[in-house]
Protein backbone atom coordinates (compact mmCIF):
# COMPACT_ATOMS: atom_id res chain seq x y z
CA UNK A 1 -98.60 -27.61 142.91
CA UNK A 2 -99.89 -28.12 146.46
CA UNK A 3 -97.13 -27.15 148.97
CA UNK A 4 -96.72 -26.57 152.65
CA UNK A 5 -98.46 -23.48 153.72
CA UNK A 6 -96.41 -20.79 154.78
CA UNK A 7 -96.41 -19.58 159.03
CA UNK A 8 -99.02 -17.23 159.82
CA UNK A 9 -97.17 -13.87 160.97
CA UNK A 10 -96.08 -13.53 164.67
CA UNK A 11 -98.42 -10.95 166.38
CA UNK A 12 -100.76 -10.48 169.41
CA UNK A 13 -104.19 -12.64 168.96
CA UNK A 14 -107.52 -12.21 170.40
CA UNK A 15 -108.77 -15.46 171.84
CA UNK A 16 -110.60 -16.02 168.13
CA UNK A 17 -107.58 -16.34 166.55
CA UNK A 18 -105.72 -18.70 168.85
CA UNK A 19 -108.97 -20.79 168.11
CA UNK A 20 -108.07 -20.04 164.39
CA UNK A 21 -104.39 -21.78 165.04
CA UNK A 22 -105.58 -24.70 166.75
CA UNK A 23 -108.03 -25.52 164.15
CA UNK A 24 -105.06 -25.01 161.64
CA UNK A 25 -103.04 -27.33 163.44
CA UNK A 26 -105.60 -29.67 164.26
CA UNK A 27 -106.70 -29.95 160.23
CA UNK A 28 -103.29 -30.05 159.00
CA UNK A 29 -102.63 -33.67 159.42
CA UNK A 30 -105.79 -34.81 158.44
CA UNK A 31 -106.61 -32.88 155.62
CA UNK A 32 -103.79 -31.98 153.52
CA UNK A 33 -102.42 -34.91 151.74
CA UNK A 34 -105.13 -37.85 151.67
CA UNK A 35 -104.63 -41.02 150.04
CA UNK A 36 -107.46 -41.93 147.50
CA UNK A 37 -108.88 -45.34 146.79
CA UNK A 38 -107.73 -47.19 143.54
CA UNK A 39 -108.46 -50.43 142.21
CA UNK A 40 -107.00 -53.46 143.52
CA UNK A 41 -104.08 -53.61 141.20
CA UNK A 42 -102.55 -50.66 142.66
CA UNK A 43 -100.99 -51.15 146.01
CA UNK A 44 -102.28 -49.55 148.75
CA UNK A 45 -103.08 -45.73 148.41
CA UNK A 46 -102.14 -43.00 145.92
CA UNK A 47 -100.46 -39.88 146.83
CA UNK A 48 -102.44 -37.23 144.53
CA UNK A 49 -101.23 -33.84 143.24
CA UNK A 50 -102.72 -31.04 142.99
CA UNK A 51 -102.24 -27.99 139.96
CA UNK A 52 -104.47 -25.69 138.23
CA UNK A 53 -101.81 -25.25 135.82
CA UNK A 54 -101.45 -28.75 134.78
CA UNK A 55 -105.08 -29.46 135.51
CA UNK A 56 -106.33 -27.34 133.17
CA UNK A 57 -103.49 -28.81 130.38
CA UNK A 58 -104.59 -32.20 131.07
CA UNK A 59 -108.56 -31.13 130.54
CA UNK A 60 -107.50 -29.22 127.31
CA UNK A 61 -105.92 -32.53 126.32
CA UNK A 62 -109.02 -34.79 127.65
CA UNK A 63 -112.02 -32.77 126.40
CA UNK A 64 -112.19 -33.23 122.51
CA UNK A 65 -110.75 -37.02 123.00
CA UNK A 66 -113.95 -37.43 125.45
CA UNK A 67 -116.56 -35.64 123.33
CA UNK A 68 -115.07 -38.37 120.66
CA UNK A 69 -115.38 -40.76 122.92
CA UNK A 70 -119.15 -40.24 123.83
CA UNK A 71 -118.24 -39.47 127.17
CA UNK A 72 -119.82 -35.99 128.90
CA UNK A 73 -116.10 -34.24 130.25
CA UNK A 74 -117.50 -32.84 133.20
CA UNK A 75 -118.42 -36.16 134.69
CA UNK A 76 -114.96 -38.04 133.60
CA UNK A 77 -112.40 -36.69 136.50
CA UNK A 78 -108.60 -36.43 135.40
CA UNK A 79 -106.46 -37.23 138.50
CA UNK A 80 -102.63 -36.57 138.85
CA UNK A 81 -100.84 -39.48 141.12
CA UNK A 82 -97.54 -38.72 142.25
CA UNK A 83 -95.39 -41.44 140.55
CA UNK A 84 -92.39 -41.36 138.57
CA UNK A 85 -93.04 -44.15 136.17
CA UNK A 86 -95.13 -44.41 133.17
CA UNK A 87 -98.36 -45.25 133.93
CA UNK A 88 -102.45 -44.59 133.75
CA UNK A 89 -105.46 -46.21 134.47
CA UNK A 90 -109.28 -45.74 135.33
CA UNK A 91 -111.23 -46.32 138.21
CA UNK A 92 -115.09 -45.45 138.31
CA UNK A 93 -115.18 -42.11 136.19
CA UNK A 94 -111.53 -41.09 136.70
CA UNK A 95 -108.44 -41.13 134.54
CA UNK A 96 -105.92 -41.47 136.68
CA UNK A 97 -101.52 -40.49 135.22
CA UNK A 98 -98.75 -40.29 137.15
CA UNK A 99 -96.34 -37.42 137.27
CA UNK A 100 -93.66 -39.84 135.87
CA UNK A 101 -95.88 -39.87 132.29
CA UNK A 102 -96.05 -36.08 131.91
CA UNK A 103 -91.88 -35.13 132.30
CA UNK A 104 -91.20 -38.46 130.20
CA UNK A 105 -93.83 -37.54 127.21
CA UNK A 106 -91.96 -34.83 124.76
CA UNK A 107 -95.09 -34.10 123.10
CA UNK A 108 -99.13 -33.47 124.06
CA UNK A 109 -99.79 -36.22 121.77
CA UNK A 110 -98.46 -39.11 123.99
CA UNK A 111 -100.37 -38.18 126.86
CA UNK A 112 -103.60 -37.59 124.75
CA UNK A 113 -102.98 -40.80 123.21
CA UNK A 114 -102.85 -42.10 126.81
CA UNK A 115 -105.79 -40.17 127.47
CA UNK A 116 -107.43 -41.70 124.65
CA UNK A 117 -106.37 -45.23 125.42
CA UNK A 118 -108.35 -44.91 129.21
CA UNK A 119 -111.11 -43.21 127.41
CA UNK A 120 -111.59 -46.26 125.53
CA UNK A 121 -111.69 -48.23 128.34
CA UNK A 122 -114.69 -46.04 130.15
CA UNK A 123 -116.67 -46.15 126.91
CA UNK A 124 -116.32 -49.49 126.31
CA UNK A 125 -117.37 -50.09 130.14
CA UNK A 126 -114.45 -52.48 130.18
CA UNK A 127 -114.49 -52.05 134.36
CA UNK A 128 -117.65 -53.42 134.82
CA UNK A 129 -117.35 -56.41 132.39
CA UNK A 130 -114.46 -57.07 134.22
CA UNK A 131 -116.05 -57.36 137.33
CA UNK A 132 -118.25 -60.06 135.80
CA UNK A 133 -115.30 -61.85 134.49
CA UNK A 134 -113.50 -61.72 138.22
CA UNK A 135 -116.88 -63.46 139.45
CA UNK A 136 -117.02 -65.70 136.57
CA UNK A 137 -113.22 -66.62 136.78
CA UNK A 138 -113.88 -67.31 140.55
CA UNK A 139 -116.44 -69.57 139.93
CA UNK A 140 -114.06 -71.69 137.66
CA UNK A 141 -111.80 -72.09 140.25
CA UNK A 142 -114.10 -73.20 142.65
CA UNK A 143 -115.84 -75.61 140.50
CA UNK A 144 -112.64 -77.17 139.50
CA UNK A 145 -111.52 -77.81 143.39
CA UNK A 146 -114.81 -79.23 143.94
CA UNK A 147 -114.27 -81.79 141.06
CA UNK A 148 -110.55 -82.15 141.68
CA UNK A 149 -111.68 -82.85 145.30
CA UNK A 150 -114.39 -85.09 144.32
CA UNK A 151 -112.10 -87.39 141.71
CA UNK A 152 -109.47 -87.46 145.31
CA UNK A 153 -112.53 -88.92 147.12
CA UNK A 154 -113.30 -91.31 144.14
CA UNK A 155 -110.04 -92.69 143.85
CA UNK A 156 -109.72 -93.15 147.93
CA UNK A 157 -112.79 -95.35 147.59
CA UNK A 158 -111.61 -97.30 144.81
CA UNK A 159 -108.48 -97.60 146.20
CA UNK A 160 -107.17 -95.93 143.46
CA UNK A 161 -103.85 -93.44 144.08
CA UNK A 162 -103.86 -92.92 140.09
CA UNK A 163 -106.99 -91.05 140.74
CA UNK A 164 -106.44 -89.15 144.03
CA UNK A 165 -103.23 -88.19 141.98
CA UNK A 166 -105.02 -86.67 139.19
CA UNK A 167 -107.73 -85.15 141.27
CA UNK A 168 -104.82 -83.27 143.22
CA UNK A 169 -103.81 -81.95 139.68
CA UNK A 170 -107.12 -80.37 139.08
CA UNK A 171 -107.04 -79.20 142.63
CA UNK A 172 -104.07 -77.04 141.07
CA UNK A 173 -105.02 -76.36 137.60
CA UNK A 174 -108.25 -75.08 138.31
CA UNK A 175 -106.93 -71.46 139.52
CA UNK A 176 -104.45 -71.28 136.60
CA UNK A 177 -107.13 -71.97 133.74
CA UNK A 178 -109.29 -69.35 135.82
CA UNK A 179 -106.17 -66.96 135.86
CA UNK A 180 -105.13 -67.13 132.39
CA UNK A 181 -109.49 -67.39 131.49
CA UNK A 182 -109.19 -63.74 133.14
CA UNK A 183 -106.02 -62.48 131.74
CA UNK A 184 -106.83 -63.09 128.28
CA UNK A 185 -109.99 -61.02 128.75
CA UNK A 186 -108.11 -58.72 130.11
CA UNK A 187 -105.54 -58.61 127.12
CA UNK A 188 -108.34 -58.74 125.00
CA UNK A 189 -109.99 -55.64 126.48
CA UNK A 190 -106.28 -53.59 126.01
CA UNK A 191 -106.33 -54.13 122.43
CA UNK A 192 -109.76 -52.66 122.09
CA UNK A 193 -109.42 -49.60 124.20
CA UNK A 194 -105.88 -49.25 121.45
CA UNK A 195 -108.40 -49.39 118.80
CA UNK A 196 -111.27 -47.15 120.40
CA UNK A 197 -107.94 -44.85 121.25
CA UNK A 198 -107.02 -44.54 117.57
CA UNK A 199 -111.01 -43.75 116.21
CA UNK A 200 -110.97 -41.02 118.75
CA UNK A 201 -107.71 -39.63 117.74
CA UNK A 202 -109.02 -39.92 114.17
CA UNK A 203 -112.01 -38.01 114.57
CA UNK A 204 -110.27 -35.41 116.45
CA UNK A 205 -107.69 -34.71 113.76
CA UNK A 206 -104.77 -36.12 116.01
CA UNK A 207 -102.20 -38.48 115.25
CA UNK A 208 -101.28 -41.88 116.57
CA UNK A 209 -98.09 -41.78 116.27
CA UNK A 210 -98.06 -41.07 120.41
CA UNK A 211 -99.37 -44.11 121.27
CA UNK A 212 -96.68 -45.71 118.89
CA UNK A 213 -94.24 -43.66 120.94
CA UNK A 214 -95.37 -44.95 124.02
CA UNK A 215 -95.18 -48.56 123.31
CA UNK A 216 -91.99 -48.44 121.41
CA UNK A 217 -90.35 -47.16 125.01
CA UNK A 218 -92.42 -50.45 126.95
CA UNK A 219 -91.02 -52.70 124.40
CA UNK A 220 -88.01 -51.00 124.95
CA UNK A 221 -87.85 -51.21 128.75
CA UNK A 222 -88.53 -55.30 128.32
CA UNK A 223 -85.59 -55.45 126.03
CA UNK A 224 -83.15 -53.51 127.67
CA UNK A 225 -84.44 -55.46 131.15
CA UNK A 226 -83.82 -59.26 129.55
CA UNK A 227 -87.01 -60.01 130.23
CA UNK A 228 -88.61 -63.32 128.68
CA UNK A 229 -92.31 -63.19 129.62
CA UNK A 230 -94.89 -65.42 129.14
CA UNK A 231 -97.44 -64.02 127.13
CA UNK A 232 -100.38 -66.08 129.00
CA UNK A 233 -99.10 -64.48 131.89
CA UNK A 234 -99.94 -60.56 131.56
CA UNK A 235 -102.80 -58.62 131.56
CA UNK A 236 -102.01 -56.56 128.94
CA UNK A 237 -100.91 -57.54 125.60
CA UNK A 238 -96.91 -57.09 124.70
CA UNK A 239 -95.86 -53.77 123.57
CA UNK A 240 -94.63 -55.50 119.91
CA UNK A 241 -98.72 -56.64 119.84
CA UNK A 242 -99.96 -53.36 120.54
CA UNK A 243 -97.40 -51.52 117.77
CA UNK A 244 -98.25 -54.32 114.85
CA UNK A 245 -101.77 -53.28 115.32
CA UNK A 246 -101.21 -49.63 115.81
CA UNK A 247 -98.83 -49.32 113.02
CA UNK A 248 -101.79 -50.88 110.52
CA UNK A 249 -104.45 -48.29 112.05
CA UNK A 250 -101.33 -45.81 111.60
CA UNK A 251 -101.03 -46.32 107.85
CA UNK A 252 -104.89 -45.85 107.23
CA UNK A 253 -104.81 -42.93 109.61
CA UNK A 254 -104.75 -39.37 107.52
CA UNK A 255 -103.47 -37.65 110.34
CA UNK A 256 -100.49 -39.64 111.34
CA UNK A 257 -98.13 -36.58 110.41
CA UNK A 258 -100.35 -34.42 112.04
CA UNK A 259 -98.23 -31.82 114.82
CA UNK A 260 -99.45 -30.60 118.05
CA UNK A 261 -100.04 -26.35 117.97
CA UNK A 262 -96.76 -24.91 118.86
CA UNK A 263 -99.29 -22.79 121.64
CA UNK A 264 -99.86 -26.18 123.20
CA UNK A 265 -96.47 -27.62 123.15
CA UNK A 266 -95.39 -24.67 125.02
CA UNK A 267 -97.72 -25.03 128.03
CA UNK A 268 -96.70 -28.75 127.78
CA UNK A 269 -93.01 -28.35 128.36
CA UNK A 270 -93.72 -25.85 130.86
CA UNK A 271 -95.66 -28.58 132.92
CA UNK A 272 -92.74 -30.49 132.16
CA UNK A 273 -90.55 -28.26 133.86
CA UNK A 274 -92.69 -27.99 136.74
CA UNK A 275 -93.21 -31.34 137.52
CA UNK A 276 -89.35 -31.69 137.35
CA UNK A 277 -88.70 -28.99 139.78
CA UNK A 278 -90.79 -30.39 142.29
CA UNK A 279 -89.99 -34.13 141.76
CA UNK A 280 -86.12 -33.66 141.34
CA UNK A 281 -84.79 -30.14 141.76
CA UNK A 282 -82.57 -27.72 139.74
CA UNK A 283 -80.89 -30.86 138.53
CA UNK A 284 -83.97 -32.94 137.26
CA UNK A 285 -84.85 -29.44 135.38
CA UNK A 286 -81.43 -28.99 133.98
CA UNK A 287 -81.49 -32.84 132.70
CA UNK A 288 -84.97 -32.16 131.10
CA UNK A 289 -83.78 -28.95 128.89
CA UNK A 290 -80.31 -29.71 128.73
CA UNK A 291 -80.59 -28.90 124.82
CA UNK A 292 -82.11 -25.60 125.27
CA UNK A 293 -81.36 -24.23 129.00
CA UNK A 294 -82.41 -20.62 128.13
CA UNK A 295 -86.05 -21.59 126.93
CA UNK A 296 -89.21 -20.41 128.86
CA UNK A 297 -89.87 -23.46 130.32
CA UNK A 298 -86.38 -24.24 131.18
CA UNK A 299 -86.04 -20.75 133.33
CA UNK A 300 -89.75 -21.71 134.84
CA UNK A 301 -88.20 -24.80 136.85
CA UNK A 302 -85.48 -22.51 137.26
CA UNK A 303 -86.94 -20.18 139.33
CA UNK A 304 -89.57 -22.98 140.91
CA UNK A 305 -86.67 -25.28 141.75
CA UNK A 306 -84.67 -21.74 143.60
CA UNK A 307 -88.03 -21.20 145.66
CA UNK A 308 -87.86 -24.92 146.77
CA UNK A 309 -84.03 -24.67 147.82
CA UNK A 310 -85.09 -22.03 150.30
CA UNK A 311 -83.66 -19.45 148.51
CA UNK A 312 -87.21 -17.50 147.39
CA UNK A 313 -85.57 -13.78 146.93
CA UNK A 314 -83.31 -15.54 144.31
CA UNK A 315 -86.88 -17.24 142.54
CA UNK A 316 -88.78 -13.84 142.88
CA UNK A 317 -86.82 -11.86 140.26
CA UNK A 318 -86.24 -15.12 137.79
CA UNK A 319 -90.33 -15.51 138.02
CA UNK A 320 -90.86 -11.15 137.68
CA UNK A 321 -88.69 -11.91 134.59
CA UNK A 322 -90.64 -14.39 133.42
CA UNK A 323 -94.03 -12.21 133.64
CA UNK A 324 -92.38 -9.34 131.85
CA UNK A 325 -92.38 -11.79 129.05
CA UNK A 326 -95.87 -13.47 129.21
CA UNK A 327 -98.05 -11.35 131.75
CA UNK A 328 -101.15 -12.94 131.12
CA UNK A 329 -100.08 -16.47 132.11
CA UNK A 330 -101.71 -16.53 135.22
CA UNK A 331 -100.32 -19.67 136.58
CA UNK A 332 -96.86 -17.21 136.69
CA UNK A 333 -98.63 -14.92 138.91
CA UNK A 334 -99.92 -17.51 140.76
CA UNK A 335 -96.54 -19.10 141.36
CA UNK A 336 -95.64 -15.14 142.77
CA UNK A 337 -98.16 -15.41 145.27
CA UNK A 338 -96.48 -18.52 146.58
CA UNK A 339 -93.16 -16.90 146.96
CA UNK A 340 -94.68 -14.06 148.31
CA UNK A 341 -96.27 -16.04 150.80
CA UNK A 342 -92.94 -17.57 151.54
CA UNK A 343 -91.23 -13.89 151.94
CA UNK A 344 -94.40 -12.70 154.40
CA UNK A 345 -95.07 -10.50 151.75
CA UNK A 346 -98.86 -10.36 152.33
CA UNK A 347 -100.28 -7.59 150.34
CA UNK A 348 -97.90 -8.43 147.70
CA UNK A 349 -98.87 -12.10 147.71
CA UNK A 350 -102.76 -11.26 147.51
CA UNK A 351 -102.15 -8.86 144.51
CA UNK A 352 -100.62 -11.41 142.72
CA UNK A 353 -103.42 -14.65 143.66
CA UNK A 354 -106.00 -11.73 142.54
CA UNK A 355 -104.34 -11.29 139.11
CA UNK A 356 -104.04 -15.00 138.77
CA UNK A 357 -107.85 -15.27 139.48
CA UNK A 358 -108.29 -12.84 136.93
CA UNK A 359 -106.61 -14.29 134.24
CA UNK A 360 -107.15 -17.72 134.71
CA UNK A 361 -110.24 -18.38 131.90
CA UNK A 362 -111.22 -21.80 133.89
CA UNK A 363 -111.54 -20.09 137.15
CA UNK A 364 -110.11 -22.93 138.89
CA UNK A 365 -111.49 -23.09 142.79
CA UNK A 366 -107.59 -24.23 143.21
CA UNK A 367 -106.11 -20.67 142.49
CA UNK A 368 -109.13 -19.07 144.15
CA UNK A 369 -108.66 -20.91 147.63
CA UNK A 370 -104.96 -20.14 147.46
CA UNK A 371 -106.22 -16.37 147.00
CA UNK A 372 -108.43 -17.18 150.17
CA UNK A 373 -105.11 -18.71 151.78
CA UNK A 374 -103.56 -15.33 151.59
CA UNK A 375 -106.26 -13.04 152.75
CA UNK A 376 -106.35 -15.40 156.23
CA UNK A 377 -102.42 -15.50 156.20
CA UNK A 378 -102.50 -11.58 155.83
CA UNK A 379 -104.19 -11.90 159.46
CA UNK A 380 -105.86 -8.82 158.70
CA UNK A 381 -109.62 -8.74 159.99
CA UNK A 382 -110.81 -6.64 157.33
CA UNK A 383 -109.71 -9.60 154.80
CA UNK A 384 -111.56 -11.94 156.68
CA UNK A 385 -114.52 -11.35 154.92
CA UNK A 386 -113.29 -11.45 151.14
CA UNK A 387 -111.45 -14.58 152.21
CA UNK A 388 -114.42 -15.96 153.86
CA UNK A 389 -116.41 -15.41 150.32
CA UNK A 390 -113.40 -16.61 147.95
CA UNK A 391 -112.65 -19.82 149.83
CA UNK A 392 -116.67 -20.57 150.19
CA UNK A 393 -116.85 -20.21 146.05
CA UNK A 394 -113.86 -22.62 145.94
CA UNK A 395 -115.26 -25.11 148.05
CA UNK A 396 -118.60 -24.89 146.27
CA UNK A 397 -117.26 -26.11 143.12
CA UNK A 398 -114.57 -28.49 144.42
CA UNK A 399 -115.98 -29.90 147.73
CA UNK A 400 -113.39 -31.98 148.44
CA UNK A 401 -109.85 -29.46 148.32
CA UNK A 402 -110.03 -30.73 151.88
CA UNK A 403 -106.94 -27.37 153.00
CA UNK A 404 -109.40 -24.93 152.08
CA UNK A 405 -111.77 -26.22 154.73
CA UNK A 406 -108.60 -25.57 156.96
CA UNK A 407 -108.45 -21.99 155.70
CA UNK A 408 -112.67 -21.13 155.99
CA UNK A 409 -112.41 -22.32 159.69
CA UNK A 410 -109.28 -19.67 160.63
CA UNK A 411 -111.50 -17.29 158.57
CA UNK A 412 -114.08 -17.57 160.78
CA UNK A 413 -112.39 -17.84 163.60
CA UNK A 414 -110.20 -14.78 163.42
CA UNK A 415 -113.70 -12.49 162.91
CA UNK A 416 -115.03 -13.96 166.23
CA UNK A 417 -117.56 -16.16 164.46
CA UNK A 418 -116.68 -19.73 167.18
CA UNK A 419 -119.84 -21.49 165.69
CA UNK A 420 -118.66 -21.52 161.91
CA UNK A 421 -115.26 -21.97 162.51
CA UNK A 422 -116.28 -25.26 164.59
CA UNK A 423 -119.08 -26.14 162.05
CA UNK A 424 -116.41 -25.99 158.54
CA UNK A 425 -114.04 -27.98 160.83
CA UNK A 426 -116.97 -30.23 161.10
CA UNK A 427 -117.82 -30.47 157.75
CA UNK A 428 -114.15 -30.42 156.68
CA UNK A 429 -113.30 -33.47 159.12
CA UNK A 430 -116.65 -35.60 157.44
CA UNK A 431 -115.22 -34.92 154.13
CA UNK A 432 -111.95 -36.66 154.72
CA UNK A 433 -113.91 -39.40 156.45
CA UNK A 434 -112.93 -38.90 159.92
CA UNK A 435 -116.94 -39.38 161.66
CA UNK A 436 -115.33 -39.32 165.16
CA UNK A 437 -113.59 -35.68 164.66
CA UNK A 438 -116.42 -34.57 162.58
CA UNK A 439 -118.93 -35.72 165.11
CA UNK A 440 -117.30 -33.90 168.37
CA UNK A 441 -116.73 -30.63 166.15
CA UNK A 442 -120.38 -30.83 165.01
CA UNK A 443 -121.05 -30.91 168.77
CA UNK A 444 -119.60 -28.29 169.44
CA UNK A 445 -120.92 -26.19 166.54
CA UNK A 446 -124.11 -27.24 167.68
CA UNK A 447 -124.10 -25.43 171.06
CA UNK A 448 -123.57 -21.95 169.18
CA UNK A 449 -125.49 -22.07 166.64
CA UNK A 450 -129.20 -20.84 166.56
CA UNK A 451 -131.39 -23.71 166.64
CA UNK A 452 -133.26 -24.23 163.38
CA UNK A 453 -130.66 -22.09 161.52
CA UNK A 454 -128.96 -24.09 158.15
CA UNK A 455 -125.91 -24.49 159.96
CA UNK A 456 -127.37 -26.18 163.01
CA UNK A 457 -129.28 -28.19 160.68
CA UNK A 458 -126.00 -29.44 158.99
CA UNK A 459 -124.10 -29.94 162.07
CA UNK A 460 -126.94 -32.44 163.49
CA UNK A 461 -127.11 -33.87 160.11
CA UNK A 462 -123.07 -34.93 160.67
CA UNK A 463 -123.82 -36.03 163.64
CA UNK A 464 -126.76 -37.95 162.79
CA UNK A 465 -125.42 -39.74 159.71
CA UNK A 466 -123.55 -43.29 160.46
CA UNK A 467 -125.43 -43.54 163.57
């Protein structure tokens, strides 16, 4: 997962490289952690995490469900919110699941069921109709205050406080009819993204019985909570609803005994364990495998939940153990090159990021910009160049991994090269959506380089654009 970059080493720099640490600084608040837009019913922002290793799990899990679906998989985005509780939902073409989801689901097949369930929702184009129905459901309510004000007037006239009464009644009911008009859509939409969720799950070979699992724990949570609620009062239908219907697409379901591949419920519980570490410690890893404390996944958190204490030495030979017993996980190695980084182990840490890269079969631009990371925190000129080339392929397929702008600009700073450090800054800064920042670094950029070259053209593009 994303963490907080280690120091650079302590040693004489050139005037390029105190450039290169006041870029750093200068980037580090704006660009690390950004909150994303989400649809109104969230509040406020989302804090979003970033993993190859869990990443990749989650677009394992996603891609047959969205072929099913009818959905292309490169255009449909998974997103991992940092939130304990149970929860997903979609927002243009993006699945978004909190953290909470993945350490509570024992199984892949409640989070593909999950995955399923939004699926539906993006096939169906249930956002968009539900635009029309906020519009529509406005409209209600305004036409009913315009008659409830018009019967007030009528009844003034007459003399009539009967009437003026009632009209103030229809001044009030006309939001609620428009409210529950909207929430029954709403409800009505749930139940057929359950129903698209289970046809994709069918023609995929997978069971329901996750998406049973899930709902059993909602229904669950109400009970346990003493909750009474009004029915016409949700958006979504209640969990007993959504398990009546489930259970009778269940029983004509061929696959509802079918088991997630022990391969893949291995990579799930290490996830699992990951999460945990980061969210709660040695102790939230302990309560997660407290059946089986000596499994692989367990002694992953293990050593993840050490490095996070401080004490990275300690992590280091827990994680070497764990490679001498799968070397080819990269996402182990990659971990090493974290506490490598930690231990100002340099050449060490780079080793390990360039095995990661090596075995990682999705070559994710995450692993290869913490590779990049390394080579700049080496502070070694002659891996200015490779990082310069690793972090540019990283950015080219993930534009928006906003720290590896961060990284490109100390790159270029530490060979010398002012004009691209100041332009990536630039372009780093517009990316995040700060115009002012990215404006007076464009500037700046714009002074060096050579008039008519691609980068000068890009900087007075930046500073061009909004005007």
């Amino acid at each position: 997962m994303t963490q907080t970059d280690a120091p650079m080493p302590n040693r004489p720099r050139a005037r390029s490289a105190g450039l290169a640490r006041r870029i750093g600084a200068a980037l580090t608040a704006v660009l690390v952690t950004l909150p994303l837009a989400v649809p109104a019913r969230a509040a406020g922002g989302v804090q979003v995490v970033r993993d190859a290793e869990v990443e990749t799990l989650l677009r394992d899990y996603a891609t047959p469900v969205l072929k099913a679906a009818g959905l292309k998989s490169n255009r449909v985005q998974i997103v991992l919110v940092n939130d304990q509780s149970f929860n997903a939902f979609v927002d243009g073409q993006r699945i978004f699941i909190n953290t909470g989801a993945l350490t509570a689901a024992s199984v892949p097949n409640e989070i593909i069921g999950v995955i399923a369930h939004e699926a539906g929702h993006l096939a169906g184009g249930h956002q968009q109709r539900l635009r029309e129905q906020i519009a529509a459901a406005r409209t209600l309510a305004i036409v009913g205050g315009l008659l409830g004000a018009g019967a007030i007037a009528a009844g003034s006239i007459a003399g009539n406080s009967g009437g003026a009464q009632a009209g103030g009644a229809l001044i009030t009911a006309a939001p609620s009819v428009a409210q529950r008009s909207l929430l029954s859509y709403r409800r009505s939409e749930e139940m057929n993204a359950d129903q698209a969720a289970a046809r994709y799950l069918n023609a995929t070979g997978q069971s329901i019985r996750g998406m049973l699992t899930t709902f059993e724990r909602f229904s669950q949570s109400l009970s346990l909570a003493g909750v009474q609620v009004d029915p016409y009062q949700i958006s979504h239908p209640l969990p007993r609803e959504r398990i009546a219907l489930l259970e009778e697409l269940a029983r004509k379901s061929k696959y509802f005994d079918a088991q997630d591949p022990k391969q893949l419920v291995a990579r799930h519980n290490l996830m699992r364990a990951k999460i945990a570490a980061y969210t709660g410690g040695a102790s939230a890893v302990a309560r997660l495998f407290a059946n089986d404390r000596t499994s692989l996944a367990a002694r992953y958190g293990d050593a993840i939940a050490t490095d996070l204490s401080g004490n990275s030495t300690a992590a280091l030979q827990k994680l070497d153990a764990l490679i001498r017993e799968q070397p080819n996980n990269p996402y182990f190695h990659e971990f090493r090159g974290e506490v490598l980084i930690k231990l100002r182990k340099s050449p060490e840490a780079i080793k390990a990021f360039n095995q990661a890269v090596k075995l990682d079969r999705t070559k994710s631009p995450l692993i290869r910009a913490r590779l990049g990371f390394a080579l700049v925190a080496s502070g070694e000129r002659a891996n200015m160049a490779k990082a310069i080339d690793e972090l540019r392929a990283s950015l080219q397929s993930e534009p928006e991994n906003y720290s590896a702008y961060r990284y490109l600009s100390q790159a270029y700073a530490q060979t010398g090269d002012v004009a691209n450090a100041e332009l990536i800054m630039a372009e780093g800064y517009f990316r995040a959506g700060n115009g002012r920042e990215a404006k007076v670094f464009a500037a700046r950029a714009l002074q060096k380089l050579p008039p008519g070259s691609p980068g000068a053209v890009r900087a007075n593009d930046i500073l061009t654009i909004g005007k």
